[in-house]
N, C-alpha and C. Protein backbone atom coordinates (compact mmCIF):
# COMPACT_ATOMS: atom_id res chain seq x y z
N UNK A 1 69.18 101.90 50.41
CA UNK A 1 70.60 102.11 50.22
C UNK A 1 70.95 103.56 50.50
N UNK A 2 72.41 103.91 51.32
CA UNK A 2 72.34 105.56 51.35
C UNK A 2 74.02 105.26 51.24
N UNK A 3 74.52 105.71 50.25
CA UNK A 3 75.46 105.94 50.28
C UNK A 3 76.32 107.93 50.74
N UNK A 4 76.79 107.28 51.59
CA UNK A 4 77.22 108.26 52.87
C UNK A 4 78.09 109.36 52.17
N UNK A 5 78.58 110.44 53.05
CA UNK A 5 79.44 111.31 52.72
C UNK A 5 80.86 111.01 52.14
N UNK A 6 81.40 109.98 52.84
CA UNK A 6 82.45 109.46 52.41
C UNK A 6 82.67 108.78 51.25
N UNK A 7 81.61 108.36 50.78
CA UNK A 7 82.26 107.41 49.31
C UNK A 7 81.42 108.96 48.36
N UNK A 8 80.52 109.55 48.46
CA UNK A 8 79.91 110.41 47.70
C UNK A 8 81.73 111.77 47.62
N UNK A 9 82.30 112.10 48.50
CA UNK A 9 83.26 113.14 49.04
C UNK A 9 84.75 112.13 47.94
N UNK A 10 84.75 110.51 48.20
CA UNK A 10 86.42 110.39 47.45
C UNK A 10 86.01 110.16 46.63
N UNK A 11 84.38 110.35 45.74
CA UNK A 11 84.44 109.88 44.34
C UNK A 11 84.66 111.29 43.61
N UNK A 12 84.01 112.41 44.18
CA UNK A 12 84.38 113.84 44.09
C UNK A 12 86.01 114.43 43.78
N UNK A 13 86.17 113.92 45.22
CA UNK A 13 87.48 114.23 45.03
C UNK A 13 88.80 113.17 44.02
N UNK A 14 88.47 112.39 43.95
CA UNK A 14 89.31 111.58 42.62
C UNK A 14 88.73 112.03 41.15
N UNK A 15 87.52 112.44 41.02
CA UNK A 15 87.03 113.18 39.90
C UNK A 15 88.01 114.21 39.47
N UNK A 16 87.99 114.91 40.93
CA UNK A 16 88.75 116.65 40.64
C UNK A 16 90.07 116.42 40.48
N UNK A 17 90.93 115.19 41.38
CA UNK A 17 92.08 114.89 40.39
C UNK A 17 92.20 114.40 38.81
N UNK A 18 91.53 113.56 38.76
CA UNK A 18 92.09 113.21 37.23
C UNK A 18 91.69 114.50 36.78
N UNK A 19 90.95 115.65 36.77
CA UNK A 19 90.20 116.56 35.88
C UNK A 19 91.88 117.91 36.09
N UNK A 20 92.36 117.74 36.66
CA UNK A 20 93.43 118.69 37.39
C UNK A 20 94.38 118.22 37.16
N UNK A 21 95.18 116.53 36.50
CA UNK A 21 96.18 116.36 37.01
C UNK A 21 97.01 116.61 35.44
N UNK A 22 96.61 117.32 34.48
CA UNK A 22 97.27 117.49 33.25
C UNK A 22 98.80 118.48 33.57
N UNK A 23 98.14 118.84 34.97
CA UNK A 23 99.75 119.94 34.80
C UNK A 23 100.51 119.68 36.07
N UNK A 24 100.43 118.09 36.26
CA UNK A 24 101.31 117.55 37.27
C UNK A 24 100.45 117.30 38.29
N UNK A 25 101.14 116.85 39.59
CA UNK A 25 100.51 116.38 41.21
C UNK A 25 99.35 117.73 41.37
N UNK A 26 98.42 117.35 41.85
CA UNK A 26 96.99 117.96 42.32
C UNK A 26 97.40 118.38 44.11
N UNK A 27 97.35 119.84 44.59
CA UNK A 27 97.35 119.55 46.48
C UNK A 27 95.88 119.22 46.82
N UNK A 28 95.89 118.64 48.32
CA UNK A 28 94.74 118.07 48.40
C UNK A 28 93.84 119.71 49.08
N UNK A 29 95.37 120.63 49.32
CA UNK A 29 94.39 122.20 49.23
C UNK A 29 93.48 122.82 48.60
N UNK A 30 93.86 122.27 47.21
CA UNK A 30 93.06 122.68 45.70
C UNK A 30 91.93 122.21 45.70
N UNK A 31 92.28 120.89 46.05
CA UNK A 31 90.66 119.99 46.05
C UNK A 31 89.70 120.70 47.10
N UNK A 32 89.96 120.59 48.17
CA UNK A 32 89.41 121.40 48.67
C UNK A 32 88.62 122.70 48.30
N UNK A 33 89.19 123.16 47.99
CA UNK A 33 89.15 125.01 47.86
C UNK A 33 87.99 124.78 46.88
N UNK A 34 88.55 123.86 45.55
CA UNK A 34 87.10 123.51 44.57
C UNK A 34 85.84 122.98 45.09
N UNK A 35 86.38 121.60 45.62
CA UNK A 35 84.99 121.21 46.29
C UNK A 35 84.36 121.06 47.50
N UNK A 36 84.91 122.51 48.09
CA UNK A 36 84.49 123.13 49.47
C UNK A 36 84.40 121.27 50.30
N UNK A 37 85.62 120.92 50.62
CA UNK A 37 85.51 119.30 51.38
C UNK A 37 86.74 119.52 52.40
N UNK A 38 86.18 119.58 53.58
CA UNK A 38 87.30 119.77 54.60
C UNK A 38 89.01 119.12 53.87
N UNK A 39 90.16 119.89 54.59
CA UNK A 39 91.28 119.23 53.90
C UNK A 39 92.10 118.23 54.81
N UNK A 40 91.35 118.63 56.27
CA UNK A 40 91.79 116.98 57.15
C UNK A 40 90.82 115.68 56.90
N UNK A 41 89.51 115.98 56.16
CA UNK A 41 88.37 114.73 56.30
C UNK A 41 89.67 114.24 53.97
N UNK A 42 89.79 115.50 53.61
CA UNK A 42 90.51 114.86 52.51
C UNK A 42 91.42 113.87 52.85
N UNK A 43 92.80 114.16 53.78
CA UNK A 43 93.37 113.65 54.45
C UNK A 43 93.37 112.15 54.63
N UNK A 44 92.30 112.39 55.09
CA UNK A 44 91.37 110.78 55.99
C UNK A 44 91.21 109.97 54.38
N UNK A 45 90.50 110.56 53.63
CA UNK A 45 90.16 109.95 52.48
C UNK A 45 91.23 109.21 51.80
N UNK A 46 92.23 110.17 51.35
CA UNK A 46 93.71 110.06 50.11
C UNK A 46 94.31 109.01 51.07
N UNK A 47 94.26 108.96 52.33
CA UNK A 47 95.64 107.87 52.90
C UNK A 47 94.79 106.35 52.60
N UNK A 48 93.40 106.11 52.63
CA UNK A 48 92.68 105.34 52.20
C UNK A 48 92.90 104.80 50.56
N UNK A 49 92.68 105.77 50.09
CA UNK A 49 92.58 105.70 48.35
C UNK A 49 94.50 105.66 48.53
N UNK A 50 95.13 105.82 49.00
CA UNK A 50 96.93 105.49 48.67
C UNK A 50 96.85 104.22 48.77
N UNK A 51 96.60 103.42 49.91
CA UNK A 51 96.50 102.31 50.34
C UNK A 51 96.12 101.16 49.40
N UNK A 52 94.66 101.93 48.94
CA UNK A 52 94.54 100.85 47.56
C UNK A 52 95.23 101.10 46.10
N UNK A 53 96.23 102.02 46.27
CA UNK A 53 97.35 102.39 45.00
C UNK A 53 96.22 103.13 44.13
N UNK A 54 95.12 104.13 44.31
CA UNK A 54 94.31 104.47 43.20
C UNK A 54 94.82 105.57 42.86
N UNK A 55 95.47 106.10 44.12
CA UNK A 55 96.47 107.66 44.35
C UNK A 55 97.83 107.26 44.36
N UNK A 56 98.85 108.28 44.04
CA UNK A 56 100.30 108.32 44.36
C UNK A 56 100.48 109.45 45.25
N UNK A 57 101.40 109.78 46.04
CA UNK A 57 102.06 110.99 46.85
C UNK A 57 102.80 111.50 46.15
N UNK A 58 102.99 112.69 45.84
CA UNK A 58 104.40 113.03 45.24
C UNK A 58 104.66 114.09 46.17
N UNK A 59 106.12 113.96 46.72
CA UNK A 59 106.63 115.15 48.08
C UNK A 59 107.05 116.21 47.38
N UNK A 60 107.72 117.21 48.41
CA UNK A 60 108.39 118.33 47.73
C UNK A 60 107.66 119.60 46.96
N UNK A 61 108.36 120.42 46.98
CA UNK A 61 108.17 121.84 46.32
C UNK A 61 107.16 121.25 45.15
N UNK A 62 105.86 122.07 44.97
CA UNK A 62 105.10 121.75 44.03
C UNK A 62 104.01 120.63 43.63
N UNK A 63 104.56 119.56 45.19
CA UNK A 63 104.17 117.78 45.59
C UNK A 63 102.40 118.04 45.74
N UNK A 64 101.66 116.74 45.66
CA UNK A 64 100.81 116.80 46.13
C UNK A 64 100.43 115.11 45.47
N UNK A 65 99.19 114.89 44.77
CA UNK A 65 99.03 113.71 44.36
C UNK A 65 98.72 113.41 43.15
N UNK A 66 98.53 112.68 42.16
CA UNK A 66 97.92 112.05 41.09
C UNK A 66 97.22 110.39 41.32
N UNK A 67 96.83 110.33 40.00
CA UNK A 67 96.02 109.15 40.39
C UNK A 67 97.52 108.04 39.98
N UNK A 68 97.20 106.86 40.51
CA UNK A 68 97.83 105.65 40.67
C UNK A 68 97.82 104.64 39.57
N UNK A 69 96.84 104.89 38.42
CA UNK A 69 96.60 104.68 36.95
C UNK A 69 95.88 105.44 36.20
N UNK A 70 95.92 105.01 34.52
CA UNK A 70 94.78 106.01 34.07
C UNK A 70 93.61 106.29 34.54
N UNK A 71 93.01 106.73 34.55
CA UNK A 71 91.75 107.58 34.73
C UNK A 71 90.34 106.26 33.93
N UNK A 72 90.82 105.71 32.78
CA UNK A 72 90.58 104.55 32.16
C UNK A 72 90.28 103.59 32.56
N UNK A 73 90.94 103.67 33.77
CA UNK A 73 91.75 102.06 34.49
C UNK A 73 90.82 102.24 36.13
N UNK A 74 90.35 103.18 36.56
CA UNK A 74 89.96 103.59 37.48
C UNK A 74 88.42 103.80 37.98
N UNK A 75 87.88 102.79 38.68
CA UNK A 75 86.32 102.69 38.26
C UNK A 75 85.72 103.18 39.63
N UNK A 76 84.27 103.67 39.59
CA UNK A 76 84.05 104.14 40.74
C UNK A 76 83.66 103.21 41.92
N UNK A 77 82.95 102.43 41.34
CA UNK A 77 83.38 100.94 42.62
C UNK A 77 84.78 101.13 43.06
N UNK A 78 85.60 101.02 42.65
CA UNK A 78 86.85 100.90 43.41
C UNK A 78 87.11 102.07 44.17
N UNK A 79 86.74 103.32 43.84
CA UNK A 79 86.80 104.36 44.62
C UNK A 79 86.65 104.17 46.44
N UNK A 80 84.50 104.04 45.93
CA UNK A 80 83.88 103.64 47.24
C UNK A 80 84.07 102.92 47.84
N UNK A 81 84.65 101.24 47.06
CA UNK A 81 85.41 100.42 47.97
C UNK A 81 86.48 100.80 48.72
N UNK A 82 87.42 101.81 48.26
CA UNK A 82 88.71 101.64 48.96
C UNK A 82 88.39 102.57 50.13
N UNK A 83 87.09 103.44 50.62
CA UNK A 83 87.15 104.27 51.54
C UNK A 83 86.24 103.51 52.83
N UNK A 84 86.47 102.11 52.38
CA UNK A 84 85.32 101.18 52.90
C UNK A 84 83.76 101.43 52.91
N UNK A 85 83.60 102.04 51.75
CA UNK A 85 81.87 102.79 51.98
C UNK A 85 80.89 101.52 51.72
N UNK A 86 80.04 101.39 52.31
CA UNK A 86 79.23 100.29 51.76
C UNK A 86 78.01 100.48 50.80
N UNK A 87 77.78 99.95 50.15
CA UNK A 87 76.42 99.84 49.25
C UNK A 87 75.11 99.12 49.35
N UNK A 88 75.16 98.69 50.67
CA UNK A 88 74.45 97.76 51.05
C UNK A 88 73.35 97.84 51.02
N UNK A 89 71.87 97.50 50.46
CA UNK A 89 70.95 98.07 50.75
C UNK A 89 70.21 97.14 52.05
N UNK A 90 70.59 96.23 52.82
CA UNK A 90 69.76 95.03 53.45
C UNK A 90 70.48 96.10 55.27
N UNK A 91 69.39 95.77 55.31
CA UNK A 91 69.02 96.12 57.30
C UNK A 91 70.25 95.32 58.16
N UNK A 92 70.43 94.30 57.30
CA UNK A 92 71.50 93.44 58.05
C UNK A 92 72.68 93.06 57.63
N UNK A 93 73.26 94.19 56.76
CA UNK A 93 74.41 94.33 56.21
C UNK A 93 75.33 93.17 55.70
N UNK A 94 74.30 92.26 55.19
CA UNK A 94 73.81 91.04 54.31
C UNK A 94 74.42 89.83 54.67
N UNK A 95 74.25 89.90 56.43
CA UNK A 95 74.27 88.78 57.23
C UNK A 95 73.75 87.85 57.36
N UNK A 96 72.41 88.30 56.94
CA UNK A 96 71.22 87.28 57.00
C UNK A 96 70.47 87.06 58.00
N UNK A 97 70.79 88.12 58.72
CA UNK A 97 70.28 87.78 60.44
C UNK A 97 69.30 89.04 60.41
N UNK A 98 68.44 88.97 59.30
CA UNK A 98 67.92 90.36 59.66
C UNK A 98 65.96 90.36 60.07
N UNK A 99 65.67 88.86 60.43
CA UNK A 99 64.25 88.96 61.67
C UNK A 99 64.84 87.80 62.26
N UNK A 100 64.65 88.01 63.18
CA UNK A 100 65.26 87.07 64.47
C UNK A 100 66.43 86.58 64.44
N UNK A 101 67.26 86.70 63.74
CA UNK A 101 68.36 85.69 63.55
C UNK A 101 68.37 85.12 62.77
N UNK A 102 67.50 85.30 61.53
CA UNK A 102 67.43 84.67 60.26
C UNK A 102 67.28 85.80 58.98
N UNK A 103 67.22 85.07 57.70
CA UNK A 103 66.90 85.81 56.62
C UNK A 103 65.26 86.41 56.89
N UNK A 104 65.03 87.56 56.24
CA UNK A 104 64.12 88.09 56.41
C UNK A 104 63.02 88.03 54.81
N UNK A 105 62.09 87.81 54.38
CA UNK A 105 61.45 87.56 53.52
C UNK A 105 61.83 88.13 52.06
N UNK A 106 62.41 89.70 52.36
CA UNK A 106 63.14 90.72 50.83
C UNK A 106 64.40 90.50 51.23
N UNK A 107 65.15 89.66 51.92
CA UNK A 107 66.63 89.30 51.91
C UNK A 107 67.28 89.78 50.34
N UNK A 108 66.88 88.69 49.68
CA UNK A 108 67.24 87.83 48.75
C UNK A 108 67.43 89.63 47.49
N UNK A 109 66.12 90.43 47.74
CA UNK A 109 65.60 91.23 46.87
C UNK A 109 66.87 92.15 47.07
N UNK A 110 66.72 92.96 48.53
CA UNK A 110 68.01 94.23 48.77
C UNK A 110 69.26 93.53 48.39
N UNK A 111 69.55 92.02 48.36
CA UNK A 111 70.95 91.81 48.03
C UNK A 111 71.44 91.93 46.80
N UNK A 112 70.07 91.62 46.16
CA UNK A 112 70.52 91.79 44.26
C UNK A 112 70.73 92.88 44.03
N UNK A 113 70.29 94.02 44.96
CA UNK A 113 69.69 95.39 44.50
C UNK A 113 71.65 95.88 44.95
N UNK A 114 71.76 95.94 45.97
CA UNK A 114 72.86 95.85 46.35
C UNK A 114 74.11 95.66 45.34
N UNK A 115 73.86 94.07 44.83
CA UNK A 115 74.76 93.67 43.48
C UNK A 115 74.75 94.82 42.28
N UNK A 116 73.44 94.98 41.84
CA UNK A 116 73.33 95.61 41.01
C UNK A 116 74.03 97.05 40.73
N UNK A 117 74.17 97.72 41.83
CA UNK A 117 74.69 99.07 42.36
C UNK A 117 75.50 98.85 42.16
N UNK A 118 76.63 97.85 42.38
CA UNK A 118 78.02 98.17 42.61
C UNK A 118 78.54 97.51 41.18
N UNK A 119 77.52 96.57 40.50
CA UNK A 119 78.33 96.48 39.27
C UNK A 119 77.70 97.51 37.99
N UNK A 120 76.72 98.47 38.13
CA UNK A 120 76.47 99.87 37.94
C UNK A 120 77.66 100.51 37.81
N UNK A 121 78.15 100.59 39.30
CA UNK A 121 79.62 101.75 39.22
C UNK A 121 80.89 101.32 38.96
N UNK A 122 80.99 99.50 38.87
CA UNK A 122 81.92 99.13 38.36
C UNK A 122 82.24 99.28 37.00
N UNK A 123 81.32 99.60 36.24
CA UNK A 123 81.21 99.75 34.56
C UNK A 123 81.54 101.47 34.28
N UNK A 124 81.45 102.48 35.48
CA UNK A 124 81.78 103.58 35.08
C UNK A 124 83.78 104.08 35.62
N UNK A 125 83.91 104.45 34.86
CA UNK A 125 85.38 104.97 35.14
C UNK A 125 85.52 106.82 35.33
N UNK A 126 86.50 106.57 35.81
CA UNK A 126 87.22 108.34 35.85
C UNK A 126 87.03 109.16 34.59
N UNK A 127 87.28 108.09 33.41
CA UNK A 127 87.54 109.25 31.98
C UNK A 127 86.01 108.96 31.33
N UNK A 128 85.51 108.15 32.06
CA UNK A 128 83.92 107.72 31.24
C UNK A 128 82.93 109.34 31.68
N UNK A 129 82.99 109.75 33.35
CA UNK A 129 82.66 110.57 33.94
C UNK A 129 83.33 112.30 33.23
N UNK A 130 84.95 112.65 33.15
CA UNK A 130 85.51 113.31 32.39
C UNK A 130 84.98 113.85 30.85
N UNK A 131 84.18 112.82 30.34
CA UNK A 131 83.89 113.18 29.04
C UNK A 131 82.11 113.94 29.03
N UNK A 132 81.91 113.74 29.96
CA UNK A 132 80.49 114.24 29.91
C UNK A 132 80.19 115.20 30.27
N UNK A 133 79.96 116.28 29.43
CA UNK A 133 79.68 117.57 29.15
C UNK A 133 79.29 118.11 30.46
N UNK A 134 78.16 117.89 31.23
CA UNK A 134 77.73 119.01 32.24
C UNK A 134 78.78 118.99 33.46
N UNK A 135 79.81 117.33 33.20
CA UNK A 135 80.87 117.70 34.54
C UNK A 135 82.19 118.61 33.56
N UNK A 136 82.20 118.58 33.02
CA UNK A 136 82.84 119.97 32.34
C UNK A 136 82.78 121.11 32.76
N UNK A 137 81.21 121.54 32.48
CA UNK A 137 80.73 122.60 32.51
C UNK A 137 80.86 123.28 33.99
N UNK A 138 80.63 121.94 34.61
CA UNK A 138 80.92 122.55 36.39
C UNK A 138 81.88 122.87 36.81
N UNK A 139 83.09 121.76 36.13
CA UNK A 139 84.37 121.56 36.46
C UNK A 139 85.09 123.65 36.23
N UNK A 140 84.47 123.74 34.76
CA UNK A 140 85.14 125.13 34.53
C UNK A 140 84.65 126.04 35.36
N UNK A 141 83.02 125.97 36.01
CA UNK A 141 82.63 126.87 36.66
C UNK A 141 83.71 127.10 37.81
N UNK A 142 84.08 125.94 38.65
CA UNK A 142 84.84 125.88 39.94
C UNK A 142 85.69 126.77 39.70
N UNK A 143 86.80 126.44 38.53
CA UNK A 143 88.14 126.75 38.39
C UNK A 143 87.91 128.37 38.23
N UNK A 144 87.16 128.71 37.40
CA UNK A 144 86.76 130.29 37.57
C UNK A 144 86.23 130.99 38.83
N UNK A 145 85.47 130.48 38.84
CA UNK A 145 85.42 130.73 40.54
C UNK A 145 86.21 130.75 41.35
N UNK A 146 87.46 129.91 41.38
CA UNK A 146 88.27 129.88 42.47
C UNK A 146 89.59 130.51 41.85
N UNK A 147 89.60 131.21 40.32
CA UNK A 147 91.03 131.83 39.90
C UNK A 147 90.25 133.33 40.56
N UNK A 148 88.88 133.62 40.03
CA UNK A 148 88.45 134.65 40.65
C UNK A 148 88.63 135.42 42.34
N UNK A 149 88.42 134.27 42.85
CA UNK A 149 88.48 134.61 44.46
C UNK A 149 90.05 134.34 44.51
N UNK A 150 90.61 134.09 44.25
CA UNK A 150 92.10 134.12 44.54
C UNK A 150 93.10 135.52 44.00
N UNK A 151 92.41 135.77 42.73
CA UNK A 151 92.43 137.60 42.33
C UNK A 151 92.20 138.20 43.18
N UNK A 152 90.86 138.20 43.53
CA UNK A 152 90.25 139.11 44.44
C UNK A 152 91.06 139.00 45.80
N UNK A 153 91.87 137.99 46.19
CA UNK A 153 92.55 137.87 47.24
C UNK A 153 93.92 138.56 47.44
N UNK A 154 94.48 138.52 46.16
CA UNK A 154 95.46 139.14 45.64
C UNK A 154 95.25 141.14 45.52
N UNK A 155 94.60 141.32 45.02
CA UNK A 155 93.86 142.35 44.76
C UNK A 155 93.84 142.97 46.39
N UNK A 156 93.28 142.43 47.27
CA UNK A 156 93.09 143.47 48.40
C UNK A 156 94.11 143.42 49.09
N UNK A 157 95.16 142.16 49.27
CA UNK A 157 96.45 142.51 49.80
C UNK A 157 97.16 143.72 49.25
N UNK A 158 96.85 144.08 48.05
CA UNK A 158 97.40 144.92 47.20
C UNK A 158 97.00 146.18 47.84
N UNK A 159 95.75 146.33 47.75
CA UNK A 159 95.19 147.62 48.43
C UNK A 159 95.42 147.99 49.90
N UNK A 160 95.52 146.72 50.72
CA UNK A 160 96.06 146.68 52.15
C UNK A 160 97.58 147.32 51.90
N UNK A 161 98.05 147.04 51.14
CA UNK A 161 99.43 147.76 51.18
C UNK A 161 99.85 148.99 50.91
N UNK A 162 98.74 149.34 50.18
CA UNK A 162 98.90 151.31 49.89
C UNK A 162 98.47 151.66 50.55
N UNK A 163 97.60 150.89 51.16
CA UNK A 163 96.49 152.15 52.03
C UNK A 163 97.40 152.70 53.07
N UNK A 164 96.79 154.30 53.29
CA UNK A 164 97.73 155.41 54.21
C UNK A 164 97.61 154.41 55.48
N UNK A 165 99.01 154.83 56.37
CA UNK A 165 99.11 154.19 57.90
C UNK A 165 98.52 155.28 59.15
């Protein structure tokens, strides 16, 4: 089983919304900026996750997104599903056609394994993930990190502006 960049990148990034969205719509700039994730491959992601209503749009001065229900209500199966990611663990993307045109002898085995995975992440939610201490701990690292470098950004425009011409 390898679950790809894409369902690993919108489970990330729907994390960093619900964890962000206490003080209104999240930009998908922010997300970014936190979890260093291109903001056109975000793009690609959120119009996916809109589609399955897990996200809302909100336009305008200040606009960006929230999630589409609680955080409660929001499981990570549904995440990876809605970005079409697969979980598949079978060679034959559980066609059955996988030696000659037929089932292959561990068919039966990667498909359970398969099952198993996705009702794994169906049992975890947004606020189940939220409550557990070390994504906390990271979560605050980011945000300091990125109020920091945004000081520091602030800060040398500042100095760019006195400095003699």
């Amino acid at each position: 089983m390898r679950l790809t960049t894409k369902g690993r990148y919108a489970v990330t990034a729907m994390l960093d919304l619900a964890l962000h969205s206490e003080g209104g719509p999240v930009s998908l700039a922010d997300i970014s900026g936190r979890q260093d994730i291109s903001l056109s491959y975000l793009e690609q992601l959120f119009a996916r996750l809109r589609r399955q209503e897990l996200v809302v749009s909100v336009r305008g001065p200040g606009g960006g997104y929230r999630l589409g229900r609680d955080c409660q209500q929001v499981f990570i199966s549904e995440v990876v599903d809605a970005v079409n990611e697969s979980l598949d663990t079978t060679r034959c993307k559980n066609h059955g056609d996988c030696q000659n045109g037929e089932k292959c002898l561990t068919h039966h085995l990667w498909s359970d394994l398969s099952d198993q995975i996705h009702d794994f992440l169906s049992g975890i939610s947004l606020a189940d993930l939220m409550k557990k201490r070390e994504i906390q701990v990271v979560a605050e690292r980011q945000n300091r990190r990125r109020s920091e470098s945004g000081s520091q950004a602030i800060n040398t425009k500042l100095l760019s502006d006195r400095a003699p011409a």
